[in-house]
N, C-alpha and C. Protein backbone atom coordinates (compact mmCIF):
# COMPACT_ATOMS: atom_id res chain seq x y z
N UNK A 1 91.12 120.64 90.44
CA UNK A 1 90.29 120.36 91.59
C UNK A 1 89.90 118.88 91.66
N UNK A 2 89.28 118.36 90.47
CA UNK A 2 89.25 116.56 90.53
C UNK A 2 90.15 116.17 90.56
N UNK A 3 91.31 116.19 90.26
CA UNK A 3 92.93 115.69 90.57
C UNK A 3 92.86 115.47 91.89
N UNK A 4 93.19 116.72 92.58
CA UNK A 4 93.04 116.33 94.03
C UNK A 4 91.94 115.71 95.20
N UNK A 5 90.56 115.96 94.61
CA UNK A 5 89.73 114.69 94.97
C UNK A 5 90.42 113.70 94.81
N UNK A 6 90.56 113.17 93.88
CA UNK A 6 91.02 111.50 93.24
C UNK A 6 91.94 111.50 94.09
N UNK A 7 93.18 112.04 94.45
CA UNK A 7 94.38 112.42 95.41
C UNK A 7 93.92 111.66 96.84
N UNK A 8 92.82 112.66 97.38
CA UNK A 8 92.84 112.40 98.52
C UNK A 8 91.42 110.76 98.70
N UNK A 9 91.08 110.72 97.97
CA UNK A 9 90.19 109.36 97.91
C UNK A 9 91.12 107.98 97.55
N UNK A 10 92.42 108.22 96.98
CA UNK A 10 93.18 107.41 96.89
C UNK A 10 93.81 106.67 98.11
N UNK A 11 94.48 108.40 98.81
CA UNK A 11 94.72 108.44 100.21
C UNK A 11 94.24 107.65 101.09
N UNK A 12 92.87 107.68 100.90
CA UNK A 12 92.08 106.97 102.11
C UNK A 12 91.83 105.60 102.20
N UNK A 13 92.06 105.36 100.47
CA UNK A 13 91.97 104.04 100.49
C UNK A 13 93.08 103.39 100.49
N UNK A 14 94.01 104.05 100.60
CA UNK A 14 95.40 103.50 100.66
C UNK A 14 95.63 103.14 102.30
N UNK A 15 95.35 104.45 102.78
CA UNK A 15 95.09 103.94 104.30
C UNK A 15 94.35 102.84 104.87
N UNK A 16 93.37 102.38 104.32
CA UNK A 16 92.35 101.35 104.92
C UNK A 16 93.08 100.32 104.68
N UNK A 17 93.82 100.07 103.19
CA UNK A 17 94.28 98.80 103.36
C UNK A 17 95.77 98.72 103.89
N UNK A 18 95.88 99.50 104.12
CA UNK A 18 97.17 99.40 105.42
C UNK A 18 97.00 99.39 106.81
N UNK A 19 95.38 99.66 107.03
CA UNK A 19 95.41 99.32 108.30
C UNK A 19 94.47 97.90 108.49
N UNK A 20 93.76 97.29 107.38
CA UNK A 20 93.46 96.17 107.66
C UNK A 20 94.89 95.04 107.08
N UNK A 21 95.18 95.41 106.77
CA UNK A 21 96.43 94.28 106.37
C UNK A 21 97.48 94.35 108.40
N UNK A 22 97.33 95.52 109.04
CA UNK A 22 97.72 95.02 109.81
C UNK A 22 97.20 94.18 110.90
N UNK A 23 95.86 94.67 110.62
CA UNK A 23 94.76 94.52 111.43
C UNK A 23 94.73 92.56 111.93
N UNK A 24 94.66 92.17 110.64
CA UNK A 24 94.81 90.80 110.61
C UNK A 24 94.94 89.94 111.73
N UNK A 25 96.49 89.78 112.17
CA UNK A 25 96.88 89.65 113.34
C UNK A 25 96.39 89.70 114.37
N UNK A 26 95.62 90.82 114.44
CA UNK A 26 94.83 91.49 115.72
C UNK A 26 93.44 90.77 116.09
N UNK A 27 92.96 90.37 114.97
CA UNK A 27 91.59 89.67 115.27
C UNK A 27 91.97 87.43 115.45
N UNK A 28 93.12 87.69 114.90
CA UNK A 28 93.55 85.92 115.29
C UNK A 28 94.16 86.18 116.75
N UNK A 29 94.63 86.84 117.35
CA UNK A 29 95.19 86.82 118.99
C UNK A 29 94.04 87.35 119.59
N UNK A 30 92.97 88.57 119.76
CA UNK A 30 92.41 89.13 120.61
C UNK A 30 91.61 88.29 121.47
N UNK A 31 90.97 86.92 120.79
CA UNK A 31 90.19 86.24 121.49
C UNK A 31 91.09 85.73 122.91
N UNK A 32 92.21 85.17 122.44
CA UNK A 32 92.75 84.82 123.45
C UNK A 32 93.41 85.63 124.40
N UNK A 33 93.76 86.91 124.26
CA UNK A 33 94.29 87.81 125.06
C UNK A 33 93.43 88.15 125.96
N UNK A 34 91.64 88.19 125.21
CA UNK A 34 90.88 88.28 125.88
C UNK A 34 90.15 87.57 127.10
N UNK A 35 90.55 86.64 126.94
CA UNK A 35 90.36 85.26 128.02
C UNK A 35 91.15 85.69 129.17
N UNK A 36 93.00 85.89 128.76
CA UNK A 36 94.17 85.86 129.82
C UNK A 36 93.86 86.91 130.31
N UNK A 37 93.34 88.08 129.86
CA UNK A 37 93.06 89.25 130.66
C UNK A 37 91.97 89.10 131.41
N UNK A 38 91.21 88.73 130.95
CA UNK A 38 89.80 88.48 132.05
C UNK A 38 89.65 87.29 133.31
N UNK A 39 91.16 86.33 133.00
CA UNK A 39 91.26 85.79 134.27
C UNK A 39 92.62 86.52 135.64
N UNK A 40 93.16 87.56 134.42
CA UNK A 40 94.41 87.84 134.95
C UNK A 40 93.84 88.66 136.44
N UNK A 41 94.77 88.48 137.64
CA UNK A 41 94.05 88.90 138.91
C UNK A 41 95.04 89.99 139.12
N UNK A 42 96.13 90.89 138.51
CA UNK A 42 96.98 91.66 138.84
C UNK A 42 96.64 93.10 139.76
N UNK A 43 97.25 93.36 140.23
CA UNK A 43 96.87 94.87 141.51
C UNK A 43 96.77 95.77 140.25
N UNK A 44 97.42 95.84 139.09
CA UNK A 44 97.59 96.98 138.33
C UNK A 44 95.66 96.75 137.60
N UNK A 45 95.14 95.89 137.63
CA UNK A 45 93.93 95.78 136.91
C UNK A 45 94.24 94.63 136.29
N UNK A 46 92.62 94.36 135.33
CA UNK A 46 92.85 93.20 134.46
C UNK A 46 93.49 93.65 133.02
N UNK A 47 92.99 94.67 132.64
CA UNK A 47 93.72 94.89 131.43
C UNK A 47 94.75 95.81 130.76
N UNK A 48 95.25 96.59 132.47
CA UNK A 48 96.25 97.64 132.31
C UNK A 48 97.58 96.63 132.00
N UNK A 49 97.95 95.47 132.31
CA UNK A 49 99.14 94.88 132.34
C UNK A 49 99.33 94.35 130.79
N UNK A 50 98.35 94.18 129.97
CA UNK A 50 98.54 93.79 128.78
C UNK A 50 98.61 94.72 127.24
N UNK A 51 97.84 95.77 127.96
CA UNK A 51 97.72 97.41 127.07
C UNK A 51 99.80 96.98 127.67
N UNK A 52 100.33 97.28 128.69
CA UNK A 52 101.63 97.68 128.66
C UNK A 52 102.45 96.86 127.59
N UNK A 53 101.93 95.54 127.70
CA UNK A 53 103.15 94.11 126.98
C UNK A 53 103.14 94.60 125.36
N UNK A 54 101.50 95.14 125.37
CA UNK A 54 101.12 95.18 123.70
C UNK A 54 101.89 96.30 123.17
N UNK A 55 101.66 97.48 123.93
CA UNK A 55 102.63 99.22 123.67
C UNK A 55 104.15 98.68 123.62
N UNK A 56 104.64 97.71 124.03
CA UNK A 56 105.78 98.08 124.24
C UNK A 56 106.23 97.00 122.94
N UNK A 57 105.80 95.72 122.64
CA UNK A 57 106.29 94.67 122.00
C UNK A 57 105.92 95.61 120.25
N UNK A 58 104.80 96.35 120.50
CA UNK A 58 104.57 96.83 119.05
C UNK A 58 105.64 98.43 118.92
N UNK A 59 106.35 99.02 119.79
CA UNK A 59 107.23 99.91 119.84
C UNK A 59 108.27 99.27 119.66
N UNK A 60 108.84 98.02 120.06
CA UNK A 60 109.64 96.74 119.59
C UNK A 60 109.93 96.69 118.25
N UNK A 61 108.52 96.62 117.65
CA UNK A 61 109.11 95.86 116.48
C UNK A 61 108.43 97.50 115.25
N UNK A 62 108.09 98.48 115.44
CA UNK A 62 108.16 99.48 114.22
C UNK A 62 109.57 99.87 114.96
N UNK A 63 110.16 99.87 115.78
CA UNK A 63 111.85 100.64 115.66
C UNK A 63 112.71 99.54 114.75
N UNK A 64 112.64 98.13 115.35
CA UNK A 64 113.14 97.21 114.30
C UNK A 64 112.72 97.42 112.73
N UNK A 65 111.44 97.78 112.65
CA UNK A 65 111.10 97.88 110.99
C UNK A 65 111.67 99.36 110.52
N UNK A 66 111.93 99.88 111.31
CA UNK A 66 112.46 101.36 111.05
C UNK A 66 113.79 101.32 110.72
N UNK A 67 114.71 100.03 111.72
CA UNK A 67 116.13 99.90 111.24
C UNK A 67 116.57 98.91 110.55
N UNK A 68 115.72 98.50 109.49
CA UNK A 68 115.78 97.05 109.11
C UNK A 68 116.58 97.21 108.05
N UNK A 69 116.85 98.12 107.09
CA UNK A 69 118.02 98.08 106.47
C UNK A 69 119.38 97.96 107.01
N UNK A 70 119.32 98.87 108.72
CA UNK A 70 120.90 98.50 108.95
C UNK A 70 121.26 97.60 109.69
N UNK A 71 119.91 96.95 110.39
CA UNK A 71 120.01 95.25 110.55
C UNK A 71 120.95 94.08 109.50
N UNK A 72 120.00 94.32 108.50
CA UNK A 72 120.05 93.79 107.29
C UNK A 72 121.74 93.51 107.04
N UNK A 73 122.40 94.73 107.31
CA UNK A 73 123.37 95.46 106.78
C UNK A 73 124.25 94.51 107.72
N UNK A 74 123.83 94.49 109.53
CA UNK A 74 124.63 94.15 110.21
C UNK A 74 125.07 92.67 110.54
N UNK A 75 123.92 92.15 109.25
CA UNK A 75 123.55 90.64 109.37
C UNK A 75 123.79 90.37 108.65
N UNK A 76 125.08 91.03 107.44
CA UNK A 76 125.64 90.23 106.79
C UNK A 76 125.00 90.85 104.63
N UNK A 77 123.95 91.43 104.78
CA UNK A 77 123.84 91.98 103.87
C UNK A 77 124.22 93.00 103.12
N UNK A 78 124.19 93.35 102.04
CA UNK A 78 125.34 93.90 101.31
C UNK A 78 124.90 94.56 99.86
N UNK A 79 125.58 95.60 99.50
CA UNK A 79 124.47 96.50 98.20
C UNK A 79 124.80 95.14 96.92
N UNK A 80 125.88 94.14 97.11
CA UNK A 80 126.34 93.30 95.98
C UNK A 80 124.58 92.79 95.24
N UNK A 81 124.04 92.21 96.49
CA UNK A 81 123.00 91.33 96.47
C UNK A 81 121.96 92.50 95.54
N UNK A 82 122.03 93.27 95.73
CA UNK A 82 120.67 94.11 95.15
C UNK A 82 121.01 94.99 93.53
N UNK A 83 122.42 94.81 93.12
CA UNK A 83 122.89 95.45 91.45
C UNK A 83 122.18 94.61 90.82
N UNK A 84 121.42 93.52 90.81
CA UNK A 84 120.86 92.83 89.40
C UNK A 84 119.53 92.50 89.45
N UNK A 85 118.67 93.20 90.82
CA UNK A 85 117.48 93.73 91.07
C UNK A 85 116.72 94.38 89.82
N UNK A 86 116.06 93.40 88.35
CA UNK A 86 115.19 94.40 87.66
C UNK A 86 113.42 94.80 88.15
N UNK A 87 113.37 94.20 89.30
CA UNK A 87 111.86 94.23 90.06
C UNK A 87 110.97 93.61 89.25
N UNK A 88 109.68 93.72 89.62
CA UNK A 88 108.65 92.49 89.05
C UNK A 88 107.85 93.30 88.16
């Protein structure tokens, strides 16, 4: 039963710092997104046009991080490079 406490308290903290490590990013651009949106004059609203740029550029790039091995692969990388990999 404490096993899986410890389990799931691990969990959570494993989560937090995966979502502030992405988070990062998010608080160095928002100021300014926040400006362009609040002058932006578009029919769709001020901040429906940038919720779209943001959904779509961050669906962009987790499919790229999703295929980044066969990127990798298509860019010239190769299993040669990784046989003498003893990690850190």
């Amino acid at each position: 039963m404490m096993c899986r406490n410890c389990m799931v308290a691990a969990g959570v903290q494993f989560g937090w710092a995966l979502q502030l490590s992405l988070l990062t990013p998010y608080i160095q651009v928002l100021p300014c997104v926040r400006i362009w949106s609040d002058k932006c004059s578009s029919k769709y609203g001020r901040r429906r046009p940038f919720i779209l740029a943001g959904s779509l550029m961050i669906s962009v790039a987790v499919t790229i991080i999703g295929f980044s091995a066969d990127i990798g692969y298509l860019l010239g990388d190769d299993d040669e490079d990784h046989r003498n990999f003893k990690g850190t």
